[in-house]
Protein backbone atom coordinates (compact mmCIF):
# COMPACT_ATOMS: atom_id res chain seq x y z
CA UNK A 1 -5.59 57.47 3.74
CA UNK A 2 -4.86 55.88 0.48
CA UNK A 3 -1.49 57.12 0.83
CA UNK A 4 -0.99 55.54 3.72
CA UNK A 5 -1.35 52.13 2.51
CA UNK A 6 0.59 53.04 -0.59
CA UNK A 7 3.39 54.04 1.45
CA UNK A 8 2.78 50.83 3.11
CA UNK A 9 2.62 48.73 0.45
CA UNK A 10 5.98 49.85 -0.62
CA UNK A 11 7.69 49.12 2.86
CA UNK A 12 6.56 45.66 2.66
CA UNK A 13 8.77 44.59 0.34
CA UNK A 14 11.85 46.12 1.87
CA UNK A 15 11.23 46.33 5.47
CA UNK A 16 13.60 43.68 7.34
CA UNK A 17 11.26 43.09 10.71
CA UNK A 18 8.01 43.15 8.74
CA UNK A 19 4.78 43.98 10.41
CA UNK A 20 1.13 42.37 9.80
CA UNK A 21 -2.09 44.99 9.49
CA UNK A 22 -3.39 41.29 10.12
CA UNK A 23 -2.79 39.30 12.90
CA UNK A 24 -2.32 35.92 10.82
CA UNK A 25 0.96 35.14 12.76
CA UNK A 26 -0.88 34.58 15.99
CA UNK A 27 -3.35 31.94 14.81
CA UNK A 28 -2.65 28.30 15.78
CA UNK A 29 -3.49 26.42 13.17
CA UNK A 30 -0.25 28.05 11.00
CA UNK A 31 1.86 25.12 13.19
CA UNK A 32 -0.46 22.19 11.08
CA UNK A 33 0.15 23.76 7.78
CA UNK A 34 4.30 23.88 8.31
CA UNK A 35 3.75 20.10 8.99
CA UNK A 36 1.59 19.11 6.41
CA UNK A 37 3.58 21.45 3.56
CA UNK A 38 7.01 19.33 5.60
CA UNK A 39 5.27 15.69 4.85
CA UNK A 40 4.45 16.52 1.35
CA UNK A 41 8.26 17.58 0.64
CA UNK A 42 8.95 14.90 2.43
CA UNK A 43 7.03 12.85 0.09
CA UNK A 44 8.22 14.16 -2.43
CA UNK A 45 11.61 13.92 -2.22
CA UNK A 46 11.00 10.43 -2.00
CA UNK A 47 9.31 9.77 -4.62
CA UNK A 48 11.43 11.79 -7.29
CA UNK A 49 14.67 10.28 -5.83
CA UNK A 50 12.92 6.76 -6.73
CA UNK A 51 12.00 7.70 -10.60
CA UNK A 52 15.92 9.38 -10.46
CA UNK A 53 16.93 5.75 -9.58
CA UNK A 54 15.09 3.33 -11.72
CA UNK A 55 15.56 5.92 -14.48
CA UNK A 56 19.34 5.44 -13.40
CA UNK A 57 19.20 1.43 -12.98
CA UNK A 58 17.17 1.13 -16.13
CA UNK A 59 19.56 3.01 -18.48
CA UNK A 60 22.81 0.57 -16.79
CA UNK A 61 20.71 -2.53 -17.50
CA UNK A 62 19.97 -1.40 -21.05
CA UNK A 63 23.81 0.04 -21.75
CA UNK A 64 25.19 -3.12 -20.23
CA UNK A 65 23.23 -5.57 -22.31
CA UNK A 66 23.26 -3.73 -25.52
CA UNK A 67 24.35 -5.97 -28.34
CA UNK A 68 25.10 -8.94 -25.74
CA UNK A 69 23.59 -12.82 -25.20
CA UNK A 70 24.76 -15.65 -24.14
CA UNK A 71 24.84 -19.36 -25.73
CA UNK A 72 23.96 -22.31 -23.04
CA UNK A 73 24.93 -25.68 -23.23
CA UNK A 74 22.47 -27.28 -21.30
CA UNK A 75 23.67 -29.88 -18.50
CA UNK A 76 20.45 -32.20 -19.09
CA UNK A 77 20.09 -33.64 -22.71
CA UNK A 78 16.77 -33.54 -24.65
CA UNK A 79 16.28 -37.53 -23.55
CA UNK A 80 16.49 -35.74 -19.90
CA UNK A 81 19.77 -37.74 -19.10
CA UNK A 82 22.63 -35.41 -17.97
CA UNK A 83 26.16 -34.78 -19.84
CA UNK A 84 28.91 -35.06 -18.50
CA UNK A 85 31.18 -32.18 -17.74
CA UNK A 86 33.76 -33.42 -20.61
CA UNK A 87 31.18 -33.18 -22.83
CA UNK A 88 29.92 -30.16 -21.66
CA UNK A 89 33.76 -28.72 -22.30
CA UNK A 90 33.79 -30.31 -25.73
CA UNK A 91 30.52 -28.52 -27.10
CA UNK A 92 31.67 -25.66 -25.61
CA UNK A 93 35.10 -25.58 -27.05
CA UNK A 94 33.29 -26.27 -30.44
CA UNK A 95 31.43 -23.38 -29.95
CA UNK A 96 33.82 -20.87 -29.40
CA UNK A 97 35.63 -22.23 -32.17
CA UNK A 98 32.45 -21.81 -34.58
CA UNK A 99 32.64 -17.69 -33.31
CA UNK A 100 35.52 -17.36 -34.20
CA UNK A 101 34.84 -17.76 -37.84
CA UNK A 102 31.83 -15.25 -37.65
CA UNK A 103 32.22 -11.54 -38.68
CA UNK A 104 29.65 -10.47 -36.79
CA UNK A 105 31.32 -11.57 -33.57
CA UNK A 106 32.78 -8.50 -31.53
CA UNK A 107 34.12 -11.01 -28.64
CA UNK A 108 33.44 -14.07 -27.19
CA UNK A 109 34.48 -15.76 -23.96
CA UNK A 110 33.66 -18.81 -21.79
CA UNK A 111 32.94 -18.58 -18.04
CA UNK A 112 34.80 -20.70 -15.90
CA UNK A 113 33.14 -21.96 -12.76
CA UNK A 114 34.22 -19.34 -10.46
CA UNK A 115 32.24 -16.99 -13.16
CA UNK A 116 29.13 -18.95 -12.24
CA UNK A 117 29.30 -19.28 -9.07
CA UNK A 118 29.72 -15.52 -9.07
CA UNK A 119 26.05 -15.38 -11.10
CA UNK A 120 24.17 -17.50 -8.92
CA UNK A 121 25.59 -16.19 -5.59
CA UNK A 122 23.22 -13.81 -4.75
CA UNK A 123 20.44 -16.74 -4.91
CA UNK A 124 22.24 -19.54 -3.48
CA UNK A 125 24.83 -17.99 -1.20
CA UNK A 126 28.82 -17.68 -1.66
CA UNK A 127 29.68 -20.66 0.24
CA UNK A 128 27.50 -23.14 -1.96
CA UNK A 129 29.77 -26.34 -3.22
CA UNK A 130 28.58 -26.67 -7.12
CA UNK A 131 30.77 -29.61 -7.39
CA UNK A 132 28.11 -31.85 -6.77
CA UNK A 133 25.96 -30.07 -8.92
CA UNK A 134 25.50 -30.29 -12.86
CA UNK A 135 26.46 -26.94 -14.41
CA UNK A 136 25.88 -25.63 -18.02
CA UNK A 137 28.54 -24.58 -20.33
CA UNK A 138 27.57 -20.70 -20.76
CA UNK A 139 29.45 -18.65 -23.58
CA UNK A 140 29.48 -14.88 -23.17
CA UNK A 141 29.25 -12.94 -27.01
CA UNK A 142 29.25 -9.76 -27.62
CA UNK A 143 27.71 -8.54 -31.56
CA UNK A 144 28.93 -5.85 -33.64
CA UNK A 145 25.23 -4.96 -34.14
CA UNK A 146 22.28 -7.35 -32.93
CA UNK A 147 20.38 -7.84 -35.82
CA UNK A 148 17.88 -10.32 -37.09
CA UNK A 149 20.10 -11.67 -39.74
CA UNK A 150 22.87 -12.12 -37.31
CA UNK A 151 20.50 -14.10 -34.95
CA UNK A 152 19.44 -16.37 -37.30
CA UNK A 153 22.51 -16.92 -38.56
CA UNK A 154 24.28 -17.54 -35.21
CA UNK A 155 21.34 -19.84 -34.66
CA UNK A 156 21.99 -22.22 -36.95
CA UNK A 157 25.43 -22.91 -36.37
CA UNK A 158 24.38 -23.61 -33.03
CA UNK A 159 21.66 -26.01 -34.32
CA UNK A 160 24.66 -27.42 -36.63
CA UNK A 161 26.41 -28.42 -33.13
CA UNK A 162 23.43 -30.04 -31.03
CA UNK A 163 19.81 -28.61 -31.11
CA UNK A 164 19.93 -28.46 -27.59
CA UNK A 165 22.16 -25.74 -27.51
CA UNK A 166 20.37 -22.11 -26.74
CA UNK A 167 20.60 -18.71 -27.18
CA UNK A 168 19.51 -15.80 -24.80
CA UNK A 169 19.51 -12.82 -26.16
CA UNK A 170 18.12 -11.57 -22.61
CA UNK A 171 15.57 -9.48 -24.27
CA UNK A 172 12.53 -11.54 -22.75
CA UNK A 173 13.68 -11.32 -18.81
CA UNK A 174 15.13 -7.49 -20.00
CA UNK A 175 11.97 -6.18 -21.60
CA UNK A 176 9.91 -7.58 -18.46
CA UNK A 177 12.25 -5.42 -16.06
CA UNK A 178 11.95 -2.07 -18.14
CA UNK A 179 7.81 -2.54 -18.00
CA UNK A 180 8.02 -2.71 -14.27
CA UNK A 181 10.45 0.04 -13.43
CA UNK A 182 8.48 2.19 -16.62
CA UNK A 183 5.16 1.37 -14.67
CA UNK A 184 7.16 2.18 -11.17
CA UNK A 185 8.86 5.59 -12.60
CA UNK A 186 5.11 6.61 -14.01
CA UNK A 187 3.73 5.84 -10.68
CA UNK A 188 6.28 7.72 -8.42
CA UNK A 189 5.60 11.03 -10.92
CA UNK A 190 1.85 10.15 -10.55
CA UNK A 191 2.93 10.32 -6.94
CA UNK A 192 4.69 13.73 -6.90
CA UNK A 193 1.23 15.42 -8.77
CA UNK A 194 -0.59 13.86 -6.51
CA UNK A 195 1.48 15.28 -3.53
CA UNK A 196 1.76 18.67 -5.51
CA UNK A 197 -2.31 19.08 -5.69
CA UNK A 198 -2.55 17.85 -2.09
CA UNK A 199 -0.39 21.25 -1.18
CA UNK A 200 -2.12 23.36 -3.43
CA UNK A 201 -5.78 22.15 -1.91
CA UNK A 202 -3.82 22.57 1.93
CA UNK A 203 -2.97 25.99 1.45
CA UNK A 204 -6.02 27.17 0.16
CA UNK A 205 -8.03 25.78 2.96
CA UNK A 206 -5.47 27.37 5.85
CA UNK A 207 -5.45 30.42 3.99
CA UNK A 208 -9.51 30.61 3.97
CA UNK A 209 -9.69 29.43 7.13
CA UNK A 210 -7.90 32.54 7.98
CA UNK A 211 -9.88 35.16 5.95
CA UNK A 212 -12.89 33.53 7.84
CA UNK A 213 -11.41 34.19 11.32
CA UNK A 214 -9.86 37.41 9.97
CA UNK A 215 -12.90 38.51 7.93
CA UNK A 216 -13.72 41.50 10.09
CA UNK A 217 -9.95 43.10 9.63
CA UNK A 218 -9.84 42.00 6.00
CA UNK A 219 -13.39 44.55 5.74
CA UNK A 220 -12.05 46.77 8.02
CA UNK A 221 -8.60 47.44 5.72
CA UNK A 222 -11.12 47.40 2.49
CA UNK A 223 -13.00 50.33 4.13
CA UNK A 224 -9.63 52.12 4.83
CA UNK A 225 -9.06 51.87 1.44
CA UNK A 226 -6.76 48.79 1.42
CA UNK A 227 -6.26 47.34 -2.38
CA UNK A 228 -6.86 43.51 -2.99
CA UNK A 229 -3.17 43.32 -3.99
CA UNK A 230 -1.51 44.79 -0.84
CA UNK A 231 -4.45 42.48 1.26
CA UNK A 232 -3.58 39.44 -1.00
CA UNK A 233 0.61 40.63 0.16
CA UNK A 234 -0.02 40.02 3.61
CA UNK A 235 -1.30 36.43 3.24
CA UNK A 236 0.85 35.45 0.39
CA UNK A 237 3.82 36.54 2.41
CA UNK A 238 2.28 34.58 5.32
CA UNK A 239 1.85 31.52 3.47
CA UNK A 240 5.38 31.80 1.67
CA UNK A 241 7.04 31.76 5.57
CA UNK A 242 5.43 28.76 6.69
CA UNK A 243 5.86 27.04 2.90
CA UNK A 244 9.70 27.82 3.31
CA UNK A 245 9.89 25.82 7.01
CA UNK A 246 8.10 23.37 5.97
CA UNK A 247 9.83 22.75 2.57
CA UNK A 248 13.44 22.98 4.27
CA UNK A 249 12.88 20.69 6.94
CA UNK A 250 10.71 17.96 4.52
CA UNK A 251 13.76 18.13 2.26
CA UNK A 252 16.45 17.54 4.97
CA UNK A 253 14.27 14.79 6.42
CA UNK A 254 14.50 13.25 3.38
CA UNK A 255 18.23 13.36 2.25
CA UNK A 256 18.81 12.09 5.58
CA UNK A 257 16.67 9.02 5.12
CA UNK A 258 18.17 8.75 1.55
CA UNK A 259 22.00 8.21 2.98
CA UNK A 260 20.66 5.49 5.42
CA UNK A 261 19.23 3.99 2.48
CA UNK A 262 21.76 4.49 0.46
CA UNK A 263 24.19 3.06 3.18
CA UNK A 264 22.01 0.21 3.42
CA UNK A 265 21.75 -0.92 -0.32
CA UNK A 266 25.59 -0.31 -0.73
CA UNK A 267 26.13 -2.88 1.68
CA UNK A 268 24.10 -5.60 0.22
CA UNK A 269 26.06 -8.73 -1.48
CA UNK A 270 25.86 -8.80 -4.86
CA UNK A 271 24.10 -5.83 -5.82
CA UNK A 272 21.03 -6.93 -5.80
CA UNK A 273 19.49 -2.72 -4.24
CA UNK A 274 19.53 -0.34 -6.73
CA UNK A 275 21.87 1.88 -5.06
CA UNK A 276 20.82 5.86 -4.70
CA UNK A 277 23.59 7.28 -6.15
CA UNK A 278 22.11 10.57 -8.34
CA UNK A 279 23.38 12.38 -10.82
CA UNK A 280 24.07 16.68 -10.78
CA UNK A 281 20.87 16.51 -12.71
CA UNK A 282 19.34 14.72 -9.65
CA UNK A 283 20.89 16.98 -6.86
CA UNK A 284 19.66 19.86 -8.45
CA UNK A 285 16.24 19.03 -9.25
CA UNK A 286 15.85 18.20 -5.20
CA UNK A 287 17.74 21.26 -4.01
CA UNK A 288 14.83 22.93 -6.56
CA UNK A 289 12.43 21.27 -4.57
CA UNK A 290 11.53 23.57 -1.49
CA UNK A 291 11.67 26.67 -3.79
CA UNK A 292 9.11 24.89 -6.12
CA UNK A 293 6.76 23.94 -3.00
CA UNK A 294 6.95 27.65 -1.85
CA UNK A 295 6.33 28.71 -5.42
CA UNK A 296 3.25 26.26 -5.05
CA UNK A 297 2.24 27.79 -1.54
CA UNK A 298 2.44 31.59 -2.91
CA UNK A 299 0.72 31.14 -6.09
CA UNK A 300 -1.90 29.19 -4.16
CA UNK A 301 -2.52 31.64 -1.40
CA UNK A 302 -2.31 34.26 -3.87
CA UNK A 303 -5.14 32.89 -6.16
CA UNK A 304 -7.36 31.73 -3.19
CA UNK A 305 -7.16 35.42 -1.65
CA UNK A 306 -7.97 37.10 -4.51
CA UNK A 307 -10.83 34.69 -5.34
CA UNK A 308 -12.45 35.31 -2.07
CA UNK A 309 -12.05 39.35 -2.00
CA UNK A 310 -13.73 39.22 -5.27
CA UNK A 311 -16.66 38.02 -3.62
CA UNK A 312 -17.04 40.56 -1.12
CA UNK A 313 -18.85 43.34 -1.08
């Protein structure tokens, strides 16, 4: 008898049409689990394609700023009257000629007004007139290296050519951006665990469910002489099927709502979506995805049936 279920035990692993000694492919219930293990990929795939694009946006921001600010010359004086746009030009022309004399000046340049009305497009709307509206004199700068010293110099030459001039280094507006996608990339991993302990918990609870309706052939294979390992096979194997349909159709559900939102962001004016645009790193770590959710299902199933065998008699 034993060597029957040795001899067994070896066909399960090759056999192509495999057989059950337990009927676990018959129970209803198996339809519920596919689903839930579908939303949770699902889910998932979500989630992790939301840290892959703030991890993405954050890193362009960063690059794109690095070693950047910008010098305003304010339209309103500090009485509250505003200049006029010649004397906006003629501050601003002072300015660029004060860069020029500073080594630690990689490049500067002045935006023209089709530059800013580029910048404030996305709030106010391409077709906005700003000729009736008082604009600042804004000069782009690029450092060598942004350091302290460099700052403060840079400051007071600016102070030398009206106090009202300012500097934005865009660390204030740029450090308040990183803590919200940091806090938003830690959630959507919180997230994933989350989703990743809600599967484990699911498949242990259909896979008890089933040694409780199946309890009687579980004892009956025990008495035959049936090990806990070739027992544990048949719902491991069980649970791995229904983990893999589940998986594959959670992950294609959620590529496909990825494109549409993809498509969607790419069309918006001024750039304003992060776009979802990932990386080989990216692709891979979702086409990963349903084999880690079956690894999940397997080693849960696997731990929960052994677990419960051990306390039979």
């Amino acid at each position: 008898m034993l060597g029957l279920f040795k001899k067994k035990d070896r066909r399960l692993g090759s056999s192509s049409k495999r057989q059950y000694d337990i009927p676990l492919n018959k129970n209803d219930g198996a339809d519920f689990l596919v689903l839930l293990i579908a939303l949770m990929t699902f889910l998932a795939v979500l989630a992790m394609s939301g840290s892959f694009a703030l991890s993405s946006m954050t890193k362009r921001w960063s690059s794109g700023l690095e070693n950047k600010l910008t010098i305003e010359i304010p339209a309103e004086k500090s009485d509250g009257s505003l200049r006029s746009s010649e004397q906006i030009k003629g501050f601003t022309d002072k300015v660029l000629k004060s860069l020029e004399g500073n080594p630690g000046i990689k490049s500067a340049v002045m935006l023209e007004k089709d530059d800013i009305q580029e910048l404030i497009s996305p709030w106010l709307g391409d077709d906005m007139v700003l000729d009736d509206i008082p604009l600042p004199g804004l000069v782009s700068v690029e450092l060598h290296v942004s350091t302290p010293e460099v700052l403060t110099g840079l400051a007071k030459d600016m102070a030398l050519i009206n106090d009202n001039i300012r500097i934005d280094t865009h660390e204030t507006w740029l450090l308040s951006l990183l803590r919200v996608t940091g806090a938003l990339q830690y959630s959507a991993s919180f997230i994933t665990l989350i989703i990743a302990l809600t599967t484990i918990i699911a498949v242990a609870g259909g896979v008890r469910a089933r040694m409780a309706i199946h309890r009687e052939d579980v004892e009956l294979l025990h008495l035959m002489g049936a090990s806990d390992g070739y027992i544990t096979k048949q719902f491991q194997r069980h649970a791995l099927i229904l983990a893999i349909k589940g998986a594959l159709a959670g992950t294609i559900a959620g590529i496909i709502i990825l494109l549409i939102i993809n498509g969607v962001s790419g069309d918006a004016e001024g750039g304003m979506l992060p776009d979802m645009n990932l990386n080989a790193v990216h692709i891979v770590a979702l086409i990963a995805l349903p084999g880690f959710a079956c690894l999940i299902a397997a080693l849960a199933s696997r731990f929960t049936v052994l677990r419960v065998l051990s306390a039979m008699p």
